[in-house]
PDB file of N, CA and C in Angstrom:
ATOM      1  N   UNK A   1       6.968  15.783  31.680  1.00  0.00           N
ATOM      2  CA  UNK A   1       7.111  15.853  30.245  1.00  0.00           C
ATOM      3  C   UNK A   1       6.039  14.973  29.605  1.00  0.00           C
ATOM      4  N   UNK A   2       5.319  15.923  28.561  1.00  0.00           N
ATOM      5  CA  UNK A   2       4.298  14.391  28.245  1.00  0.00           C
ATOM      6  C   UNK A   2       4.821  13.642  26.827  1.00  0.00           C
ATOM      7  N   UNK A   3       4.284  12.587  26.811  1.00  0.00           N
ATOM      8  CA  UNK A   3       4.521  11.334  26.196  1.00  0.00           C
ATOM      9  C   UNK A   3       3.973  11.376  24.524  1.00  0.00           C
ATOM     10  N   UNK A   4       4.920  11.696  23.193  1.00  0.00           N
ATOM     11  CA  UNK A   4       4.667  11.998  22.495  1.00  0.00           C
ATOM     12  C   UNK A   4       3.097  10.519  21.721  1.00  0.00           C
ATOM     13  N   UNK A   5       2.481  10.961  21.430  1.00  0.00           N
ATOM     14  CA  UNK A   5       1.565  10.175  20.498  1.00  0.00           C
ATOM     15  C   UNK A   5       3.012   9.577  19.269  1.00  0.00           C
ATOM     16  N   UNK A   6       2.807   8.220  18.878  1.00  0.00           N
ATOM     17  CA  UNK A   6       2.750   7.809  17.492  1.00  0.00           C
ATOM     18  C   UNK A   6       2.283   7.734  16.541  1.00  0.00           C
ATOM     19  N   UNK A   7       2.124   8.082  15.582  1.00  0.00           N
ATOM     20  CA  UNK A   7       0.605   7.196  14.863  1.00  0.00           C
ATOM     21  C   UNK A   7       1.169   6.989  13.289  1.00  0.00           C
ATOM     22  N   UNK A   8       0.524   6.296  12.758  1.00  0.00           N
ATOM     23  CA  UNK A   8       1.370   5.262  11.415  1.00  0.00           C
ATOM     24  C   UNK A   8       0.502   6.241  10.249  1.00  0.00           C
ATOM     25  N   UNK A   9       1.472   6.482   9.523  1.00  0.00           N
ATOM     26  CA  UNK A   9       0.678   7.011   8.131  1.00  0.00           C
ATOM     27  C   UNK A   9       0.320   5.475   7.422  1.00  0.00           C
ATOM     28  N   UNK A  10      -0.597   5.527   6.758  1.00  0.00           N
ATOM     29  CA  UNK A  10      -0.851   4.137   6.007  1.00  0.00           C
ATOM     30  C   UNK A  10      -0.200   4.338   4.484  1.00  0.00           C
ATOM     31  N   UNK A  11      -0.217   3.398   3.703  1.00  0.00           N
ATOM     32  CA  UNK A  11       0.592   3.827   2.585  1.00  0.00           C
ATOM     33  C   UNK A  11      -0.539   4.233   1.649  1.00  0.00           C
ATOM     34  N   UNK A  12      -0.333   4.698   0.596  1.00  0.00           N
ATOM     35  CA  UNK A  12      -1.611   4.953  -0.087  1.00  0.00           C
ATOM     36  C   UNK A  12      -1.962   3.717  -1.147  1.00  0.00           C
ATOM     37  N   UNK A  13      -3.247   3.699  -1.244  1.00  0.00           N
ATOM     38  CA  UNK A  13      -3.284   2.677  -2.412  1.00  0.00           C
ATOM     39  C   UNK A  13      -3.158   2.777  -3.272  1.00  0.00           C
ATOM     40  N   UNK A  14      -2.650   1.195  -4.057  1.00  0.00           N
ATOM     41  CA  UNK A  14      -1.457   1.843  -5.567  1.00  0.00           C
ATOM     42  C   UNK A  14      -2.873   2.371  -6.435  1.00  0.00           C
ATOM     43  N   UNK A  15      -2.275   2.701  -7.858  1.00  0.00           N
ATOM     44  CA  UNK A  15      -3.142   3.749  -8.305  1.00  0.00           C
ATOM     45  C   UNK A  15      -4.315   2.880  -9.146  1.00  0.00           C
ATOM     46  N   UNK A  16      -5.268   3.100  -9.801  1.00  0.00           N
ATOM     47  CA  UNK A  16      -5.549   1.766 -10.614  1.00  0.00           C
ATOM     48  C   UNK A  16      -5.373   1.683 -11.783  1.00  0.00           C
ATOM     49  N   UNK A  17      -4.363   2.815 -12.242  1.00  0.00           N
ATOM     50  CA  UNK A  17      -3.976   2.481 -13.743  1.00  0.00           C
ATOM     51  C   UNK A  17      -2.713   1.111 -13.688  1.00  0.00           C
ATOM     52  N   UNK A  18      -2.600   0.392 -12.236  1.00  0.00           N
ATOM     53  CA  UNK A  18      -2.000  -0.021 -12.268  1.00  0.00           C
ATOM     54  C   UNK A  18      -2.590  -1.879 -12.571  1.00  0.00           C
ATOM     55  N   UNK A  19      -3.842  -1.777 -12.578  1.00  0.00           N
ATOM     56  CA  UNK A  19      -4.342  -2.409 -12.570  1.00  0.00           C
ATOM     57  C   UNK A  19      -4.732  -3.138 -14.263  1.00  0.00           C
ATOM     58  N   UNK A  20      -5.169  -4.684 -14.674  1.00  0.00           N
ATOM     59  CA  UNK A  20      -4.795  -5.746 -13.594  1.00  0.00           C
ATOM     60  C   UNK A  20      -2.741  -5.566 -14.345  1.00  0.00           C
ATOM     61  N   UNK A  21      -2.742  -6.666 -13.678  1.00  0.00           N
ATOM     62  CA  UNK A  21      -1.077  -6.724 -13.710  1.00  0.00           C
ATOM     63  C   UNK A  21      -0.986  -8.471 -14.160  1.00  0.00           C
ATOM     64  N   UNK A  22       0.062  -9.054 -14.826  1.00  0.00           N
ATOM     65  CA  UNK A  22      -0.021 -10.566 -15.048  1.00  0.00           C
ATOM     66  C   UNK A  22       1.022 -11.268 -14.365  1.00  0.00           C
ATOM     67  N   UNK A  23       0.132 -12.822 -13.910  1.00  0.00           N
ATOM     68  CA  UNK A  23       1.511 -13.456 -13.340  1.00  0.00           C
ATOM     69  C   UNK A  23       2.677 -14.199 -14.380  1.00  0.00           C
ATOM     70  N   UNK A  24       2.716 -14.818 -14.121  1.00  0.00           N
ATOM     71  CA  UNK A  24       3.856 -15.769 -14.772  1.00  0.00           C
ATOM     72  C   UNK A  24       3.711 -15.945 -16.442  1.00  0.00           C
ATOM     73  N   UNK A  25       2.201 -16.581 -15.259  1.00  0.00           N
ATOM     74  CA  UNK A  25       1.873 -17.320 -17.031  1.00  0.00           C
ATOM     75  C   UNK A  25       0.903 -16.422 -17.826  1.00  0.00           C
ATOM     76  N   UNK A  26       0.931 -15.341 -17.548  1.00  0.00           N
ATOM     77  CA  UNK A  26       0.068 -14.424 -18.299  1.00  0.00           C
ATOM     78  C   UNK A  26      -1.458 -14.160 -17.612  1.00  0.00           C
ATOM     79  N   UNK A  27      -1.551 -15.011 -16.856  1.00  0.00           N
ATOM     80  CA  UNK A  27      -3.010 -14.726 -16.141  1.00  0.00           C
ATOM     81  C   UNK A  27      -3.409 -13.256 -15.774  1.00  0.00           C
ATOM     82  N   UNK A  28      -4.325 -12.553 -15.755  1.00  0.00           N
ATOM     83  CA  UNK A  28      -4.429 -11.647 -15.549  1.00  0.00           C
ATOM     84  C   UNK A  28      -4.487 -11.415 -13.651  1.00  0.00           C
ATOM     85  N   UNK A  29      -3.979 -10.677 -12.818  1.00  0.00           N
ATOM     86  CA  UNK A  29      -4.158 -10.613 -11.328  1.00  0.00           C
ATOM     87  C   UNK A  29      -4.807  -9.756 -10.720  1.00  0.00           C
ATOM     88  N   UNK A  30      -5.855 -10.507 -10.552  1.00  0.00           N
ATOM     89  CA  UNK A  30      -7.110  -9.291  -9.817  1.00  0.00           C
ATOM     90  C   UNK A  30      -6.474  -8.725  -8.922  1.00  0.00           C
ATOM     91  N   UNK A  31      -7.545  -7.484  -7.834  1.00  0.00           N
ATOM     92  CA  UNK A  31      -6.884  -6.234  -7.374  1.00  0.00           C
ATOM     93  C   UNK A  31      -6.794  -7.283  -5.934  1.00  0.00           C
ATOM     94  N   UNK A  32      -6.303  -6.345  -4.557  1.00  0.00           N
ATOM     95  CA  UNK A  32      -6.462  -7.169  -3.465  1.00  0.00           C
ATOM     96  C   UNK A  32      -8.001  -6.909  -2.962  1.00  0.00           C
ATOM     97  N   UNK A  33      -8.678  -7.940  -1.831  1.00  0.00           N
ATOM     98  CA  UNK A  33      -9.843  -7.610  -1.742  1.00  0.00           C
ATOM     99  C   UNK A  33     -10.210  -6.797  -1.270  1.00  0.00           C
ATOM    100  N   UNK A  34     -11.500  -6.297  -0.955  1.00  0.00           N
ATOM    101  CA  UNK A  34     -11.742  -4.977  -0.072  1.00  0.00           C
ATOM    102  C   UNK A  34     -11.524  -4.797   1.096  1.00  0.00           C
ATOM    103  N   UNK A  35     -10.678  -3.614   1.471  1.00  0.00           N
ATOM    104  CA  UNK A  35     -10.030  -3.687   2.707  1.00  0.00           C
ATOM    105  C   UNK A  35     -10.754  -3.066   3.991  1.00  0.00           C
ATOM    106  N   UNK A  36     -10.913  -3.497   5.441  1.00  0.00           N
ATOM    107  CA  UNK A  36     -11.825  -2.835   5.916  1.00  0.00           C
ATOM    108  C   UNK A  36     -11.975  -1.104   6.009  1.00  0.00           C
ATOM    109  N   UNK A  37     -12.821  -0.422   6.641  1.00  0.00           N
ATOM    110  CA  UNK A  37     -12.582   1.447   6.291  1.00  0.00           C
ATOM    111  C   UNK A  37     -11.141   1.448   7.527  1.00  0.00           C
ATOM    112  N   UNK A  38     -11.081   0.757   8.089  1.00  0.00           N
ATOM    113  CA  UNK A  38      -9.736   1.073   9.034  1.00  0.00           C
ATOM    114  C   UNK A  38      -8.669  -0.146   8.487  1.00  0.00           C
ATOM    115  N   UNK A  39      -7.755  -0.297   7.904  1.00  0.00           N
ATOM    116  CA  UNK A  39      -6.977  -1.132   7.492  1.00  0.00           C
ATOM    117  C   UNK A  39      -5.994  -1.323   8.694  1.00  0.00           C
ATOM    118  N   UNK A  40      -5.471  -2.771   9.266  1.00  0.00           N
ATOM    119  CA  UNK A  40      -4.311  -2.874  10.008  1.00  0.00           C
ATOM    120  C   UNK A  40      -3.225  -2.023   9.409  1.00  0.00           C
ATOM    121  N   UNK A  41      -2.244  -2.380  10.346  1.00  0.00           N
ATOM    122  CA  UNK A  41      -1.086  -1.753   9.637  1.00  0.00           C
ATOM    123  C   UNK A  41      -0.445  -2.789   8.766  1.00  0.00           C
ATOM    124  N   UNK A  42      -0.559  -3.636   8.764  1.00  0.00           N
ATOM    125  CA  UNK A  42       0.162  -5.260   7.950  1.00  0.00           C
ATOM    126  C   UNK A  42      -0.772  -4.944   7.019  1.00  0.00           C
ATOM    127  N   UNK A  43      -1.922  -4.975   6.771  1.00  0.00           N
ATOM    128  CA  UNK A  43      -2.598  -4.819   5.438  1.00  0.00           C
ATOM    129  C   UNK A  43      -2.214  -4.080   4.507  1.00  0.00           C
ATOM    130  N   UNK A  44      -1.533  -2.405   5.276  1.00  0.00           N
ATOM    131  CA  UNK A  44      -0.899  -1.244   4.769  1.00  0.00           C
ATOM    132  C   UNK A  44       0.086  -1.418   4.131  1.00  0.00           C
ATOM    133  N   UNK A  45       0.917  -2.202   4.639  1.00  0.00           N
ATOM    134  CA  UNK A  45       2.185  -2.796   4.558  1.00  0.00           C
ATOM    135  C   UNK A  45       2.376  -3.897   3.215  1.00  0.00           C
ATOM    136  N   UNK A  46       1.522  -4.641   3.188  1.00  0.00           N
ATOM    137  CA  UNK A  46       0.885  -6.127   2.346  1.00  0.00           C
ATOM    138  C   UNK A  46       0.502  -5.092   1.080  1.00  0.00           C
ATOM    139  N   UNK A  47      -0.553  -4.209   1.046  1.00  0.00           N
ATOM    140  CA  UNK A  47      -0.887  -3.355  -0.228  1.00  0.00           C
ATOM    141  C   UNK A  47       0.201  -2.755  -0.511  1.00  0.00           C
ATOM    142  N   UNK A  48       1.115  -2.240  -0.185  1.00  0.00           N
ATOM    143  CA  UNK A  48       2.040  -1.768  -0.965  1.00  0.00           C
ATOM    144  C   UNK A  48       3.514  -2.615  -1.928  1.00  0.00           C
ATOM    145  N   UNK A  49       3.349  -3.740  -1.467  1.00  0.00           N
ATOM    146  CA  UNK A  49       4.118  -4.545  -2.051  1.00  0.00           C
ATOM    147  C   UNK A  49       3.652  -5.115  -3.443  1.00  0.00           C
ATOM    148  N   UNK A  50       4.107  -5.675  -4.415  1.00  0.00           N
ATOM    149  CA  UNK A  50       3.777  -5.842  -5.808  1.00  0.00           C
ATOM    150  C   UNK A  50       3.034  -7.368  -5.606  1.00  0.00           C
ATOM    151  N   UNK A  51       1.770  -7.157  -6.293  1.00  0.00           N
ATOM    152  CA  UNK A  51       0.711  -8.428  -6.490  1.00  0.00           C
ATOM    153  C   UNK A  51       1.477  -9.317  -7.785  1.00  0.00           C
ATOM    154  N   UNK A  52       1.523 -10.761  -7.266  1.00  0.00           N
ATOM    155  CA  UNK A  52       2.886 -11.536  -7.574  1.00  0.00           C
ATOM    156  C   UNK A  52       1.335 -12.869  -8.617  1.00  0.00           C
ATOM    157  N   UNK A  53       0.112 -12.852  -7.771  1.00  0.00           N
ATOM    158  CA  UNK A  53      -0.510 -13.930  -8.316  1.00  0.00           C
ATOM    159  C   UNK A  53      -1.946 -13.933  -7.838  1.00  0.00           C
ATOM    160  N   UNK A  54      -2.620 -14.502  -8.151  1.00  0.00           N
ATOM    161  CA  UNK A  54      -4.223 -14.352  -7.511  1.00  0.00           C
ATOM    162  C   UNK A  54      -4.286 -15.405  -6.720  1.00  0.00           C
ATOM    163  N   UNK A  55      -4.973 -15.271  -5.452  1.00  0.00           N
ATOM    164  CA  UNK A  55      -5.197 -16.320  -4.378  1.00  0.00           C
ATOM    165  C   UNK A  55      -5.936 -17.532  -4.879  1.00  0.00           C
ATOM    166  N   UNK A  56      -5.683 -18.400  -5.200  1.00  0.00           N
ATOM    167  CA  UNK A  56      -6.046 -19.580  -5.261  1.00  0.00           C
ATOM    168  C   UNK A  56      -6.836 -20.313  -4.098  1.00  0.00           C
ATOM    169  N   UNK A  57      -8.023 -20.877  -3.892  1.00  0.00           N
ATOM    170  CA  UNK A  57      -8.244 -21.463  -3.072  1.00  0.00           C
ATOM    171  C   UNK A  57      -8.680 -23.311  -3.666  1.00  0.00           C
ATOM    172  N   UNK A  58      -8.402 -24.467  -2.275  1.00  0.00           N
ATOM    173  CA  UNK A  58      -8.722 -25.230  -2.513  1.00  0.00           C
ATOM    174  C   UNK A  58      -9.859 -25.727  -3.286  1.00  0.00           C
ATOM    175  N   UNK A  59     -10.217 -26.948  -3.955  1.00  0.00           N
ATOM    176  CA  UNK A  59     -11.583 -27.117  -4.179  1.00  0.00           C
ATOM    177  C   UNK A  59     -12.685 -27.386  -3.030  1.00  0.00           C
ATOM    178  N   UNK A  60     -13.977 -26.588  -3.255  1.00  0.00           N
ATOM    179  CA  UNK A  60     -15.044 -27.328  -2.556  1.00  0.00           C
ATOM    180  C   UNK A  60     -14.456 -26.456  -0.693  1.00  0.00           C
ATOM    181  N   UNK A  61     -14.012 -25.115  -0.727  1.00  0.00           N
ATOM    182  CA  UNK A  61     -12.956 -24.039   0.064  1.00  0.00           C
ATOM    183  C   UNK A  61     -13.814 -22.937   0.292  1.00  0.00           C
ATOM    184  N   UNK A  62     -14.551 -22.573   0.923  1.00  0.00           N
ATOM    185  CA  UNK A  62     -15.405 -21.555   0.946  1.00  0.00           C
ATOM    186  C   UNK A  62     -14.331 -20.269   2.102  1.00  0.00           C
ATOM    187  N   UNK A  63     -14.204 -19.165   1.117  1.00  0.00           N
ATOM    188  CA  UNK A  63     -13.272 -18.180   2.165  1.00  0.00           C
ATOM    189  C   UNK A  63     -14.707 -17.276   2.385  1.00  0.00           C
ATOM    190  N   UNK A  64     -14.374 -17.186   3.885  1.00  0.00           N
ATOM    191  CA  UNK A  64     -15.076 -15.582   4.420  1.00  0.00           C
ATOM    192  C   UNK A  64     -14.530 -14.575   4.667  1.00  0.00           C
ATOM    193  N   UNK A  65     -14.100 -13.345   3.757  1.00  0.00           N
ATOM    194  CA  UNK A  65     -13.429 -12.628   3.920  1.00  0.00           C
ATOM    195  C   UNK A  65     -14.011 -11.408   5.303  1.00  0.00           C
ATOM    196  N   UNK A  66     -14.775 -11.589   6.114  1.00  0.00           N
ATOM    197  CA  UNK A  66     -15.185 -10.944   7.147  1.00  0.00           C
ATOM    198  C   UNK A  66     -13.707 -10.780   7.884  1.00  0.00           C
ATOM    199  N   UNK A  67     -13.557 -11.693   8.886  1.00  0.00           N
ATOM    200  CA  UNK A  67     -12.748 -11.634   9.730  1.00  0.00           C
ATOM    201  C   UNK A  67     -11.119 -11.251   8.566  1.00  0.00           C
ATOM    202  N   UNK A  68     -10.941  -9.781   9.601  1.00  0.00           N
ATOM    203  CA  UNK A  68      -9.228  -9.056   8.849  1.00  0.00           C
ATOM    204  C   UNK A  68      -8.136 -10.390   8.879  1.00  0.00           C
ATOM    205  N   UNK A  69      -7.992 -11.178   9.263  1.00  0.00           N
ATOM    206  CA  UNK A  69      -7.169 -12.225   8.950  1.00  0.00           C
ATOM    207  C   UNK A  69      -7.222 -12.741   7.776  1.00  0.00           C
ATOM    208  N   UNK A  70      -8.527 -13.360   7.506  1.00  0.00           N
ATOM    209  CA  UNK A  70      -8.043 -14.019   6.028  1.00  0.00           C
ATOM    210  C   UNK A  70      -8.169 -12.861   5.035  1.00  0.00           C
ATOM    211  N   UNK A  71      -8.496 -11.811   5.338  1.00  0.00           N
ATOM    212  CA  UNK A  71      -8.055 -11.085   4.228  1.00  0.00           C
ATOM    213  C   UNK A  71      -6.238 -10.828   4.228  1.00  0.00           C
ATOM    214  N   UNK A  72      -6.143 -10.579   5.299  1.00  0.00           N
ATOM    215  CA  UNK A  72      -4.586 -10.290   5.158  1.00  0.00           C
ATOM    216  C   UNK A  72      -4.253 -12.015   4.557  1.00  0.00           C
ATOM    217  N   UNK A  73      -4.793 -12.999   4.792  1.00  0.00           N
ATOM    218  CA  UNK A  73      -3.914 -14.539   4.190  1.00  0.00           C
ATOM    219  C   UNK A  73      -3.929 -14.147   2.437  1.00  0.00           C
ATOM    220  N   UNK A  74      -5.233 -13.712   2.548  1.00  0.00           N
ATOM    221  CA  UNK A  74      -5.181 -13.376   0.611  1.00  0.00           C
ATOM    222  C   UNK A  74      -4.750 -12.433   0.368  1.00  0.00           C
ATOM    223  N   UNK A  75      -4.192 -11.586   1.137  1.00  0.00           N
ATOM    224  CA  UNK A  75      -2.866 -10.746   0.414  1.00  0.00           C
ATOM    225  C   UNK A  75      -1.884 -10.804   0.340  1.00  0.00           C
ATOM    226  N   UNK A  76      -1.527 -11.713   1.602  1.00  0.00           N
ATOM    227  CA  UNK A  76      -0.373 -12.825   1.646  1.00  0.00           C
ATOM    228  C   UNK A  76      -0.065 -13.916   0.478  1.00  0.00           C
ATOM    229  N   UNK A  77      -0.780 -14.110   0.070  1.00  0.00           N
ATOM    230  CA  UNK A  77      -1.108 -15.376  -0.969  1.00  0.00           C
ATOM    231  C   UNK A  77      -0.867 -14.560  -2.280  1.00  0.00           C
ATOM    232  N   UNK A  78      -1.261 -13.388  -2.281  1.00  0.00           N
ATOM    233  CA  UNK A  78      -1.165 -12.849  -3.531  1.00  0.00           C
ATOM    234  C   UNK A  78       0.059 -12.206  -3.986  1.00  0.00           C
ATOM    235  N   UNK A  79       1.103 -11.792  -2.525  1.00  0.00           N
ATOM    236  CA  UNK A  79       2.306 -11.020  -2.716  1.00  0.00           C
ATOM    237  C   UNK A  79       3.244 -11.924  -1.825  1.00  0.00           C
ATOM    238  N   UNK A  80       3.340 -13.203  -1.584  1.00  0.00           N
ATOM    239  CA  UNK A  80       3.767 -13.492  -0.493  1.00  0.00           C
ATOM    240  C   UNK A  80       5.183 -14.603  -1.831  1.00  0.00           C
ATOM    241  N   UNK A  81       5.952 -15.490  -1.106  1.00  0.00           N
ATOM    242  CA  UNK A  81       6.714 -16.257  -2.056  1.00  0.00           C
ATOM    243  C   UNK A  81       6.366 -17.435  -1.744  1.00  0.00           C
ATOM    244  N   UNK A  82       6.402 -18.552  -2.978  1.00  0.00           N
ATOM    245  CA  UNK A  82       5.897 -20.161  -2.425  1.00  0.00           C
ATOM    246  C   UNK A  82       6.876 -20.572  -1.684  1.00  0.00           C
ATOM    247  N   UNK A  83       6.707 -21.245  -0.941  1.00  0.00           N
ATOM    248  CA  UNK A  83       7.430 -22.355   0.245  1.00  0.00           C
ATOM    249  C   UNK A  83       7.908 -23.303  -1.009  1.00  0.00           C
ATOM    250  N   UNK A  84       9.528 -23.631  -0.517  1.00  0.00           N
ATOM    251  CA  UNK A  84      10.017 -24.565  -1.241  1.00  0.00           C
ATOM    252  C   UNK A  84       9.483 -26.224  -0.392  1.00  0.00           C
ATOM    253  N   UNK A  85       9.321 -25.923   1.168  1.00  0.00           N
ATOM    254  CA  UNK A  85       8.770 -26.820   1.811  1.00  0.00           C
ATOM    255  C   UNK A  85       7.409 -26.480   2.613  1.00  0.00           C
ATOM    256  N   UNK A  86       6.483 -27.271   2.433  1.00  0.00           N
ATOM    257  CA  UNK A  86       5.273 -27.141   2.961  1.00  0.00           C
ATOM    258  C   UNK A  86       5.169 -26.746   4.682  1.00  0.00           C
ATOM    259  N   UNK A  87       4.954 -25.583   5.160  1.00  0.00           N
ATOM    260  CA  UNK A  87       4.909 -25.996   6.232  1.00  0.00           C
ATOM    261  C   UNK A  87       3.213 -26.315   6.865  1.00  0.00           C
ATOM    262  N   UNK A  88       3.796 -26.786   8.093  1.00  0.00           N
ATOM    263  CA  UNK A  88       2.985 -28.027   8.904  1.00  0.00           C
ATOM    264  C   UNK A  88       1.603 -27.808   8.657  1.00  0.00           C
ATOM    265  N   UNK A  89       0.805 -26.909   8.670  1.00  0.00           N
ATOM    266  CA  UNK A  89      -0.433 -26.269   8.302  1.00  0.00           C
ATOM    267  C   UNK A  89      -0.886 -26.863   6.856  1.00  0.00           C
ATOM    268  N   UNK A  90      -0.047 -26.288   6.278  1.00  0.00           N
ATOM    269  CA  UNK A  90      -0.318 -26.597   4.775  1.00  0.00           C
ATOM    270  C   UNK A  90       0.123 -28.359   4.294  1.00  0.00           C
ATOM    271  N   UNK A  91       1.041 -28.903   4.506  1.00  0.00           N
ATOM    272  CA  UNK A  91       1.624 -30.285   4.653  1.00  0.00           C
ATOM    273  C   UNK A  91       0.040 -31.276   5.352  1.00  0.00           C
ATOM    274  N   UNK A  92      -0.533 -31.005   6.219  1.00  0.00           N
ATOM    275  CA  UNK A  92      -1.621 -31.332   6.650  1.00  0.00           C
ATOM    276  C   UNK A  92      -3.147 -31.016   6.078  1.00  0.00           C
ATOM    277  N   UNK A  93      -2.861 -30.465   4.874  1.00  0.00           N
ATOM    278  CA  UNK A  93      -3.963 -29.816   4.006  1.00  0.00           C
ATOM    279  C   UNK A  93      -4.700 -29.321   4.578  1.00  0.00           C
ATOM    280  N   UNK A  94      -4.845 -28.351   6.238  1.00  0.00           N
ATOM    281  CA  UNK A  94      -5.626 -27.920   6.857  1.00  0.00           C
ATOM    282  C   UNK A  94      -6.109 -26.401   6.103  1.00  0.00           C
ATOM    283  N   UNK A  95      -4.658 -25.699   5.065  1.00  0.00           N
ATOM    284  CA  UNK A  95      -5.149 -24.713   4.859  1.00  0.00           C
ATOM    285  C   UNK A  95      -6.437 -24.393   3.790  1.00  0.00           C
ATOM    286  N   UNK A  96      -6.523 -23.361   3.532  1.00  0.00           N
ATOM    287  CA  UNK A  96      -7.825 -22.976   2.081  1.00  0.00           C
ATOM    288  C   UNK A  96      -7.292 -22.872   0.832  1.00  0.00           C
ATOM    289  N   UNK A  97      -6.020 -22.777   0.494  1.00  0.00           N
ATOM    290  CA  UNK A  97      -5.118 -22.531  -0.342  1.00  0.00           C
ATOM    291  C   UNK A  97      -4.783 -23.272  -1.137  1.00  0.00           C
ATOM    292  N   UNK A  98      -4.068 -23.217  -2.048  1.00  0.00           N
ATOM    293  CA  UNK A  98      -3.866 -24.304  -3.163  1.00  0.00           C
ATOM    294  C   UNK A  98      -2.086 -24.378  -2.817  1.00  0.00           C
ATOM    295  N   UNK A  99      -2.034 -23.136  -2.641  1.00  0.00           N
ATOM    296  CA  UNK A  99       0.246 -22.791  -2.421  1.00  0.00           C
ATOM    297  C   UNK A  99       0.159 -22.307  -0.866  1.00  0.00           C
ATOM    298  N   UNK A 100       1.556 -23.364  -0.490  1.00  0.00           N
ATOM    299  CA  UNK A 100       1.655 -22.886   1.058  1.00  0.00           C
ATOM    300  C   UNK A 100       2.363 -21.372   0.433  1.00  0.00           C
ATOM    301  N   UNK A 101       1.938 -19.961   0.863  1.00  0.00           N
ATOM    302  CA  UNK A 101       2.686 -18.778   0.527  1.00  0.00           C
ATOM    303  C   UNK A 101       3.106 -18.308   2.304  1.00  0.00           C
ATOM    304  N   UNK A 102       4.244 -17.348   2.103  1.00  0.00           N
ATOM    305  CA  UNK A 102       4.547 -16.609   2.851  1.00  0.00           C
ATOM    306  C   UNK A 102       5.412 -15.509   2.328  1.00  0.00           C
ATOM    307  N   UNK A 103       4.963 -14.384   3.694  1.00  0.00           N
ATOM    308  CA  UNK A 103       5.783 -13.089   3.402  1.00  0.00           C
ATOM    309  C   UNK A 103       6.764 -13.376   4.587  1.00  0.00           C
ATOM    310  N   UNK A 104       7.671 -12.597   3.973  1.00  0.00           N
ATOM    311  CA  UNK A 104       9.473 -12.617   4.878  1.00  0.00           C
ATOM    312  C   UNK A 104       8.847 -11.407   5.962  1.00  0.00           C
ATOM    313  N   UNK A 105       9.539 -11.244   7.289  1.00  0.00           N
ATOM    314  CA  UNK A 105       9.243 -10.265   8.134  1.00  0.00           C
ATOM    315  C   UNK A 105       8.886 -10.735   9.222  1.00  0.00           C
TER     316      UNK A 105
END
């Protein structure tokens, strides 16, 4: 019997009349950054959830959005919820960030 294939539909990207959108305090929230032509599936996942704030980075913080990780951190950062407690990463100011963020999952 052969072994069915899986394969993940990606979600589509939201539309851009949706675009920008405001946080809290009215700031306006840029889009997420450019995603590579093959998106993970967590990126897929991360774009479809509602953009909550714009990634903040430390001062004097240079991000390289090359490597798919920190792009997924700044989409994390952008849809993710603040930590009521810092964790250890961030508590150690090792991260690029201004808010320790995380997504649930």
């Amino acid at each position: 019997m052969a072994q069915s294939q899986r394969s993940v539909t990606p979600f589509p990207s939201p539309a851009p009349t949706s675009l920008p959108s405001s946080d809290f305090d009215g700031e306006a929230i840029g889009p997420f950054p450019a995603l590579p032509a093959r998106p993970t599936a967590v990126m897929n996942v991360l774009r479809a959830l509602p953009r909550l704030r714009n990634a903040e980075t430390r001062p004097n913080q240079a991000l390289n959005l090359r490597p798919n990780a920190n792009v997924k951190a700044v989409m994390i950062q952008m849809v993710g919820t603040v930590a009521k407690t810092l964790c250890h990463h961030c508590s150690k100011r090792f991260g690029k960030f201004v808010e320790c963020v995380a997504v649930a999952g």
